[in-house]
N, C-alpha and C. Protein backbone atom coordinates (compact mmCIF):
# COMPACT_ATOMS: atom_id res chain seq x y z
N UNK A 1 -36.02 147.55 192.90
CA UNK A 1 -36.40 148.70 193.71
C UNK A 1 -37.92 148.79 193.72
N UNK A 2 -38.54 149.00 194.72
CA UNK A 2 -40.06 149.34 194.93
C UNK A 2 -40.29 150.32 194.37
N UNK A 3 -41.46 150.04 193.63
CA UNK A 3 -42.13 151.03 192.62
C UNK A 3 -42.37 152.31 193.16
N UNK A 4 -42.91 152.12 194.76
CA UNK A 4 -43.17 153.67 195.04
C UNK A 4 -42.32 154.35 195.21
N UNK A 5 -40.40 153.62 195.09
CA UNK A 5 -39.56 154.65 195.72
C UNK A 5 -39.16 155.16 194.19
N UNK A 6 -39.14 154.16 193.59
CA UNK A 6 -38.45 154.70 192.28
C UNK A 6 -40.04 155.84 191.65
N UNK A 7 -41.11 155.90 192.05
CA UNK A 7 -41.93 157.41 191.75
C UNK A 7 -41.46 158.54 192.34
N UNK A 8 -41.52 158.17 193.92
CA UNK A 8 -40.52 159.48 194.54
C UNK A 8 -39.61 160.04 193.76
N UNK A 9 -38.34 159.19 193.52
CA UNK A 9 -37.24 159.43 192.94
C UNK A 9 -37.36 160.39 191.41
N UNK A 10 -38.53 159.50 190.92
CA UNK A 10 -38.95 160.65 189.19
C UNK A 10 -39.80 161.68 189.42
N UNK A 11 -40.03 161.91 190.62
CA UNK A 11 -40.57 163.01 191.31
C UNK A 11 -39.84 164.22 191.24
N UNK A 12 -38.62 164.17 191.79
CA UNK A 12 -37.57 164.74 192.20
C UNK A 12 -37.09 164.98 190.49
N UNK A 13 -36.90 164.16 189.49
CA UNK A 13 -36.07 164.23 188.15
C UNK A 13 -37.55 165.38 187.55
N UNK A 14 -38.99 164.88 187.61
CA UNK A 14 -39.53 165.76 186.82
C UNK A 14 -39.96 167.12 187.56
N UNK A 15 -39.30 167.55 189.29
CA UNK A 15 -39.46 169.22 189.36
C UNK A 15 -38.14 169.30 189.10
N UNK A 16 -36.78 169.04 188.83
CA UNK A 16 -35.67 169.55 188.08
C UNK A 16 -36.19 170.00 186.65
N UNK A 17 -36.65 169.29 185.92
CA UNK A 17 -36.85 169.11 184.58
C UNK A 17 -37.88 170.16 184.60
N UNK A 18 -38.70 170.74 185.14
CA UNK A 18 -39.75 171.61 184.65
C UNK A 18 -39.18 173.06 185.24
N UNK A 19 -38.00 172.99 186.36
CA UNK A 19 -37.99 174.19 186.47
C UNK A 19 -37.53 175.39 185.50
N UNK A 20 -37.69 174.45 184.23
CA UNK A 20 -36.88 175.55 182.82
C UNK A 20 -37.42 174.90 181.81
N UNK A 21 -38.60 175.69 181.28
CA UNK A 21 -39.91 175.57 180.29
C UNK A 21 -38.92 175.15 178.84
N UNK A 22 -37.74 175.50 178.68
CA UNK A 22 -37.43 174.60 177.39
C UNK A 22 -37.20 173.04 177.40
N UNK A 23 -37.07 173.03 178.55
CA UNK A 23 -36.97 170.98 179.00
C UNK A 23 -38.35 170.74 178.60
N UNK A 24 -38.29 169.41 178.12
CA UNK A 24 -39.57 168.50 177.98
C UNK A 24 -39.02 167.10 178.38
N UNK A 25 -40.05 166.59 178.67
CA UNK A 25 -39.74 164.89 178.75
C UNK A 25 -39.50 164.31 177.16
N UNK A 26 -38.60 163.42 177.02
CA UNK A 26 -38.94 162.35 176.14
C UNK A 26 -39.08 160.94 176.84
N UNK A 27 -39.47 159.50 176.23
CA UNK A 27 -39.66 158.46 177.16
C UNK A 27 -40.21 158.70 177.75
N UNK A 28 -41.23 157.37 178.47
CA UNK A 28 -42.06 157.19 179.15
C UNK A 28 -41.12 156.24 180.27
N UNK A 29 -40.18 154.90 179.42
CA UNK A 29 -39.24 154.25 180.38
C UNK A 29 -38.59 154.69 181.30
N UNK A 30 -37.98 155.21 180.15
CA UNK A 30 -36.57 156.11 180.46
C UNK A 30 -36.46 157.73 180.43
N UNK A 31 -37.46 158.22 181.18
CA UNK A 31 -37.32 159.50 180.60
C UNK A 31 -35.86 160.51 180.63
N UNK A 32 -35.53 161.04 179.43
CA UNK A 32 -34.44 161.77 179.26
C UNK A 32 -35.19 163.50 178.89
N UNK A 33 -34.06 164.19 178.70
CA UNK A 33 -34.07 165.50 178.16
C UNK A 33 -33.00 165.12 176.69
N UNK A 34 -33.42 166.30 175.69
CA UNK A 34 -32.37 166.46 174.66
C UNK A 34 -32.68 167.68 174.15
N UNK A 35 -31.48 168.09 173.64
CA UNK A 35 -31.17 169.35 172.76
C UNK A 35 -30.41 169.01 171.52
N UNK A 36 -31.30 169.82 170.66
CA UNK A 36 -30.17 169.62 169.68
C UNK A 36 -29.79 168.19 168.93
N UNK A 37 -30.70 166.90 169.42
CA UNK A 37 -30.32 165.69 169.44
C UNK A 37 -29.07 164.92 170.65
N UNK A 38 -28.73 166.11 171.34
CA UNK A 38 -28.10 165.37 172.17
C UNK A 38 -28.79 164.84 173.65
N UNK A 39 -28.70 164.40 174.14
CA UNK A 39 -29.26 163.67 175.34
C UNK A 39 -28.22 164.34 176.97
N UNK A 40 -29.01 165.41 177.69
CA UNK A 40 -28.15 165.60 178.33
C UNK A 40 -28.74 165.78 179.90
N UNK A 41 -29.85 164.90 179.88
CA UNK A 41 -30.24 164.25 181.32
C UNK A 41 -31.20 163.46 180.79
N UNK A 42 -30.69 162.09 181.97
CA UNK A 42 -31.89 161.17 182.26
C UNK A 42 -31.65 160.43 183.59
N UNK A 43 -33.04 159.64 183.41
CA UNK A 43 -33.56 158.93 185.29
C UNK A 43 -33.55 157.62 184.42
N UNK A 44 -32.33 156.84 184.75
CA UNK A 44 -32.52 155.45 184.38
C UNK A 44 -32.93 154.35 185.06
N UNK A 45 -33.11 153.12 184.94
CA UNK A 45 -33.56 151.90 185.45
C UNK A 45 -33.53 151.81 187.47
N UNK A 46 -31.77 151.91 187.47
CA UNK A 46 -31.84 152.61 188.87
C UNK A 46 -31.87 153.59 189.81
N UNK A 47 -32.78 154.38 188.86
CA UNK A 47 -33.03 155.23 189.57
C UNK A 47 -32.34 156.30 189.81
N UNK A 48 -31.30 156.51 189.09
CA UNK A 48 -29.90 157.34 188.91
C UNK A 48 -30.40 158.43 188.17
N UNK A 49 -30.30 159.80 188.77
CA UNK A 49 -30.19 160.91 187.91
C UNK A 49 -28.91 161.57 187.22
N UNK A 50 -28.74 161.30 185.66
CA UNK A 50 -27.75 161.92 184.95
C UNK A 50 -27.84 162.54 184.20
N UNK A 51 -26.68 163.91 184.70
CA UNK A 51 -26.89 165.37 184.07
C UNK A 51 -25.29 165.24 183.01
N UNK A 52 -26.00 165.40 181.73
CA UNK A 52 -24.24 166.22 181.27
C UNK A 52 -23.75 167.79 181.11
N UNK A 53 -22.76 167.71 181.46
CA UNK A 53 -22.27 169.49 181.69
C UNK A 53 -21.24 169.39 180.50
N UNK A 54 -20.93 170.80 180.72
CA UNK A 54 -20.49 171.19 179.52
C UNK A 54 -19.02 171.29 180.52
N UNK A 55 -17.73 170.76 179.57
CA UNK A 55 -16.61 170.68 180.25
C UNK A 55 -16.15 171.97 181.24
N UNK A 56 -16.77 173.14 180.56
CA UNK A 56 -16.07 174.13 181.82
C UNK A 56 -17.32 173.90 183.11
N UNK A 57 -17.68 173.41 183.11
CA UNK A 57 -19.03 173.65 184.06
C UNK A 57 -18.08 172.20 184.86
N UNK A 58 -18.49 170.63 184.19
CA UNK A 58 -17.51 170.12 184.66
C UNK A 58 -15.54 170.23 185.65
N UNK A 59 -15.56 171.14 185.33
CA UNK A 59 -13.89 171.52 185.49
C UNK A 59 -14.62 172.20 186.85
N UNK A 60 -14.77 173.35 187.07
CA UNK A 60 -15.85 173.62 188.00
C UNK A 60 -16.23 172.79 189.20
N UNK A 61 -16.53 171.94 188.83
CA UNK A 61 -17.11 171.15 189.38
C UNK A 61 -16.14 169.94 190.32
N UNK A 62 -15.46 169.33 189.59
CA UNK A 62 -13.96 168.71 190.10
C UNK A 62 -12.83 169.55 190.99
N UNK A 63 -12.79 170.88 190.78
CA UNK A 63 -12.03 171.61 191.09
C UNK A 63 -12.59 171.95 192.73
N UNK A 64 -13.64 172.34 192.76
CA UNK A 64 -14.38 172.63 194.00
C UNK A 64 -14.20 171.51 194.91
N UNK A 65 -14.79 170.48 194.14
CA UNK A 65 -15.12 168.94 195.15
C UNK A 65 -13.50 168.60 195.92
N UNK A 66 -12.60 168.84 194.69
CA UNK A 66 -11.13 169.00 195.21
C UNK A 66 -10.64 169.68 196.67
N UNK A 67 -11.19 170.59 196.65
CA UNK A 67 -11.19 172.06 197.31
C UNK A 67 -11.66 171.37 198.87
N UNK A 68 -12.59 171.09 198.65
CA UNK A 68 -13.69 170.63 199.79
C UNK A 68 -12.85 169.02 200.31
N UNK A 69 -12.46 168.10 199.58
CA UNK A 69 -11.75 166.89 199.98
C UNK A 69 -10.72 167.19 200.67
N UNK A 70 -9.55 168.75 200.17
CA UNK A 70 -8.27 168.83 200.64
C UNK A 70 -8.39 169.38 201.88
N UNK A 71 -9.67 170.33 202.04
CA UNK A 71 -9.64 170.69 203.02
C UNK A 71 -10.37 169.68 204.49
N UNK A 72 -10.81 168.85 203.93
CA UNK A 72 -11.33 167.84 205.15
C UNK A 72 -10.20 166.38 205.44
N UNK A 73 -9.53 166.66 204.43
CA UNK A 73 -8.43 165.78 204.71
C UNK A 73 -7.19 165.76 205.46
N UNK A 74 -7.17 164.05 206.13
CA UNK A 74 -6.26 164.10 207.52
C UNK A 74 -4.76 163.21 207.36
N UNK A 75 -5.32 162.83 205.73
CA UNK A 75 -4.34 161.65 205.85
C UNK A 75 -3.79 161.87 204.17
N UNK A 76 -3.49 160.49 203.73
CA UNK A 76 -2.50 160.96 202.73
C UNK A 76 -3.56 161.86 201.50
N UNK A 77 -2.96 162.56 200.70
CA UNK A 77 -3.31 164.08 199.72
C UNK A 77 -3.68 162.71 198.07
N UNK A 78 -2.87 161.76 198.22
CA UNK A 78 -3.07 160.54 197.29
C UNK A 78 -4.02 160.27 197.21
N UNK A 79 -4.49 159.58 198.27
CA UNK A 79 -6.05 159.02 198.40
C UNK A 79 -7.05 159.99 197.93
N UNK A 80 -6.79 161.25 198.41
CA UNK A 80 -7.79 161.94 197.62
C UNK A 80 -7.66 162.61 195.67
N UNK A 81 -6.78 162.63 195.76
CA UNK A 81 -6.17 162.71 194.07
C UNK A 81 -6.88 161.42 193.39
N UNK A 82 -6.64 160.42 193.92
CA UNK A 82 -7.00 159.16 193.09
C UNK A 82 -9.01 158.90 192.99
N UNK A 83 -9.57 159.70 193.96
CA UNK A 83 -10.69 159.32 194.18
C UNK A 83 -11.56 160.64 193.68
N UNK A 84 -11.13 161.99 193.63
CA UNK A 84 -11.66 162.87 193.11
C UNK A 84 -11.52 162.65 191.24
N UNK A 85 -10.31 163.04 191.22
CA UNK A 85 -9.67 163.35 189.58
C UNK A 85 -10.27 161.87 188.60
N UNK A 86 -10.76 162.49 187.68
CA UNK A 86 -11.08 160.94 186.93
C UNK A 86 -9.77 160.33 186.19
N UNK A 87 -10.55 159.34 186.17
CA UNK A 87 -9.10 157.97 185.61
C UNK A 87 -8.60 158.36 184.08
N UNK A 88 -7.34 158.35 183.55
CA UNK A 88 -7.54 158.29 182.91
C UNK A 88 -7.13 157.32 181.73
């Protein structure tokens, strides 16, 4: 990936990250967030921003996207079960 897109991109990860003065960067590579010792965002190699939620926030989150798939859906209710819900 071109360097200037992947700056854009940590552009975007460090005004998430500052809009809440207890975030700090760690890494210079890889920059992540942590609490507590846990690690619960980072901007990795490709450029991927990953957030971890806390399972009800998660649940939330699946449930809606659900919501939004069933209702745009024309065809089988499967296809979308299999592609929302994680594997397990």
């Amino acid at each position: 990936m071109p360097l200037r897109m992947r700056e854009e991109k940590l552009k975007v990860y460090d005004a998430l990250v500052t809009k809440c003065s207890r975030f700090k960067h760690n890494d210079k590579t890889m920059p992540y967030t942590s609490a507590n010792g846990y690690m619960f965002s980072l901007f990795n190699k490709a450029c991927e921003i990953g957030i971890r939620f806390s399972k009800e926030v998660q649940e939330k989150f699946l449930t809606r996207r659900l919501e939004i798939r069933l209702s745009l859906a024309t065809s089988s209710s499967l296809y979308i079960f299999r592609n929302v819900l994680p594997q397990a």
